[in-house]
Protein backbone atom coordinates (compact mmCIF):
# COMPACT_ATOMS: atom_id res chain seq x y z
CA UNK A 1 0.00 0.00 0.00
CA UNK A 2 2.83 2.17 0.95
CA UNK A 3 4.64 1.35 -2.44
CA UNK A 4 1.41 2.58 -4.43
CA UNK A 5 0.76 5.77 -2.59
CA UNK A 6 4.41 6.63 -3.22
CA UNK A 7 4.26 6.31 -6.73
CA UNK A 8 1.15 7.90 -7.43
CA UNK A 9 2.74 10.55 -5.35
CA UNK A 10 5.98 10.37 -7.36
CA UNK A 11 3.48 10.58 -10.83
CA UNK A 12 1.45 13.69 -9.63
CA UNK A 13 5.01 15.34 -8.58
CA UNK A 14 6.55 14.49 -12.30
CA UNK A 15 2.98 15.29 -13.74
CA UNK A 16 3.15 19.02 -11.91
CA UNK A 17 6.51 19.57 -13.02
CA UNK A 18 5.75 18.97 -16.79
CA UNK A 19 2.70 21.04 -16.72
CA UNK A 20 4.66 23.85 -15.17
CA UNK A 21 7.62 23.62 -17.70
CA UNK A 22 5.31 23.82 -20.49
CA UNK A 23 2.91 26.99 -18.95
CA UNK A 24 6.53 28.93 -18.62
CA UNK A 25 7.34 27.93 -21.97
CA UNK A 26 4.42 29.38 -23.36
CA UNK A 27 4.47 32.37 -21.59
CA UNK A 28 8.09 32.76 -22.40
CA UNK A 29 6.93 32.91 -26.48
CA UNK A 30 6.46 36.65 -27.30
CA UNK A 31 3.29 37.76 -29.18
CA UNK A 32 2.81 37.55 -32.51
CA UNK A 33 2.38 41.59 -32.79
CA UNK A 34 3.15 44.01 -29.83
CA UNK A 35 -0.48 45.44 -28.80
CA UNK A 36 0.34 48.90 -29.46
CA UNK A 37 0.81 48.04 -33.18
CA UNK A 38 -2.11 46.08 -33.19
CA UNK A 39 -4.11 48.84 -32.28
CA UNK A 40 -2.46 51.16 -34.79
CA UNK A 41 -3.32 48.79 -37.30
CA UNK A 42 -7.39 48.89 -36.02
CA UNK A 43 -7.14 52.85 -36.09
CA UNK A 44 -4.25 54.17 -38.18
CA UNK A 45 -3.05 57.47 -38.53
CA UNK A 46 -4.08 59.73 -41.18
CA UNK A 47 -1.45 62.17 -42.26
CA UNK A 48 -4.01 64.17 -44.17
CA UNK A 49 -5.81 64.93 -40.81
CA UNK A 50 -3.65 64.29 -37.61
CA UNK A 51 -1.96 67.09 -35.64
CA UNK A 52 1.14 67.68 -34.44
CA UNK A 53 1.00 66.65 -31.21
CA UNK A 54 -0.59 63.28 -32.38
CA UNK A 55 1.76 62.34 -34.77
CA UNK A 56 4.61 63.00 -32.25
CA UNK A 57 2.57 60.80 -29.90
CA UNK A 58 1.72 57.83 -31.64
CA UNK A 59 5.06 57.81 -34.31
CA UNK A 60 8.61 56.01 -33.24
CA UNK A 61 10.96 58.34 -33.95
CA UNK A 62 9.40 61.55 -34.39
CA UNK A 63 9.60 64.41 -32.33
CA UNK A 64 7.95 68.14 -32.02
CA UNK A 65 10.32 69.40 -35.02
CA UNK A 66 8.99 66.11 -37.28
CA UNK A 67 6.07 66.26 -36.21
CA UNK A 68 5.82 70.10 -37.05
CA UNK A 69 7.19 69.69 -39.97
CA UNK A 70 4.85 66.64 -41.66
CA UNK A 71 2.00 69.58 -40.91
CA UNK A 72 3.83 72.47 -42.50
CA UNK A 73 4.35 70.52 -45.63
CA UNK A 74 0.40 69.21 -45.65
CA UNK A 75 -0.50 73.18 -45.04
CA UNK A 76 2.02 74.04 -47.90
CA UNK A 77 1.60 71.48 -50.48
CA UNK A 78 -2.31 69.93 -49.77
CA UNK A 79 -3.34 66.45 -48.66
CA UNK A 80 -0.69 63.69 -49.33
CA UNK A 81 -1.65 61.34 -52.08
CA UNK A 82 0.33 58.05 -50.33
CA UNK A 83 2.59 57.69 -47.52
CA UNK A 84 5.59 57.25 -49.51
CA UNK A 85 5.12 60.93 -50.15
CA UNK A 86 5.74 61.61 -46.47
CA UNK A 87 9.80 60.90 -47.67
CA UNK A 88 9.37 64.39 -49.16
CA UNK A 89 9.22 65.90 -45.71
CA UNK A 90 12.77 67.05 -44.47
CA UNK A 91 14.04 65.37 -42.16
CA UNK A 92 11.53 61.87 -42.92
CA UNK A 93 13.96 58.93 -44.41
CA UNK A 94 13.23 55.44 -45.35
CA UNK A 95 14.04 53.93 -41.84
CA UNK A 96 11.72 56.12 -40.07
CA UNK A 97 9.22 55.91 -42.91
CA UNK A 98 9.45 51.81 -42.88
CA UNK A 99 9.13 51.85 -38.77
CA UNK A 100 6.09 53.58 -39.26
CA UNK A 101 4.46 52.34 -42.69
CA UNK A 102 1.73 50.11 -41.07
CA UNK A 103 0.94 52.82 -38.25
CA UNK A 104 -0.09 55.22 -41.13
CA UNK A 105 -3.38 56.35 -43.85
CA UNK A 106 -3.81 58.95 -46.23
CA UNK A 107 -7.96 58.52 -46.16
CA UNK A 108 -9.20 61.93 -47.35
């Protein structure tokens, strides 16, 4: 009797410890997406309508002066047709443009 209690002991002890490894292994996986991008991706931002303050808010990599300067050239030369045309604004290069692609819109 002793013999039997002891292993079913030992089996719910090995049992446990394979359960646990697995739970940590899945919560050591990252996500597939961050969260913030996939909320970007639900409500993107729309260089043809977002102020300054937003699009230094929500964009990696741009600041006050970016931010600023993505309005001046809306203000100056209309609505943008695509986002690629943000690479016209000074200062905006590929990297920065590529980090931000799938936060971005140009809905009218």
């Amino acid at each position: 009797m002793l013999k039997t209690t002891l292993q079913a002991l030992l089996f719910s002890v090995v049992a446990s410890a394979s359960l646990l490894a697995s739970a940590n292994e899945a919560a050591k996986t990252p996500a597939s997406e961050p969260v913030a991008q996939q909320v970007a991706e639900l409500n993107p931002i729309n260089l043809n309508t977002a102020d300054a303050e937003t699009l230094q808010r929500e964009l990696s990599g741009v600041g006050a002066v970016k931010a600023q300067a993505i309005v001046a050239y809306r203000d100056t030369h209309g609505d943008f047709a695509s986002v690629d045309e943000l690479l016209e604004v000074k200062g905006i290069g590929e990297a920065l443009l590529e980090r931000n692609r799938d936060k971005l819109t140009v809905s009218q």
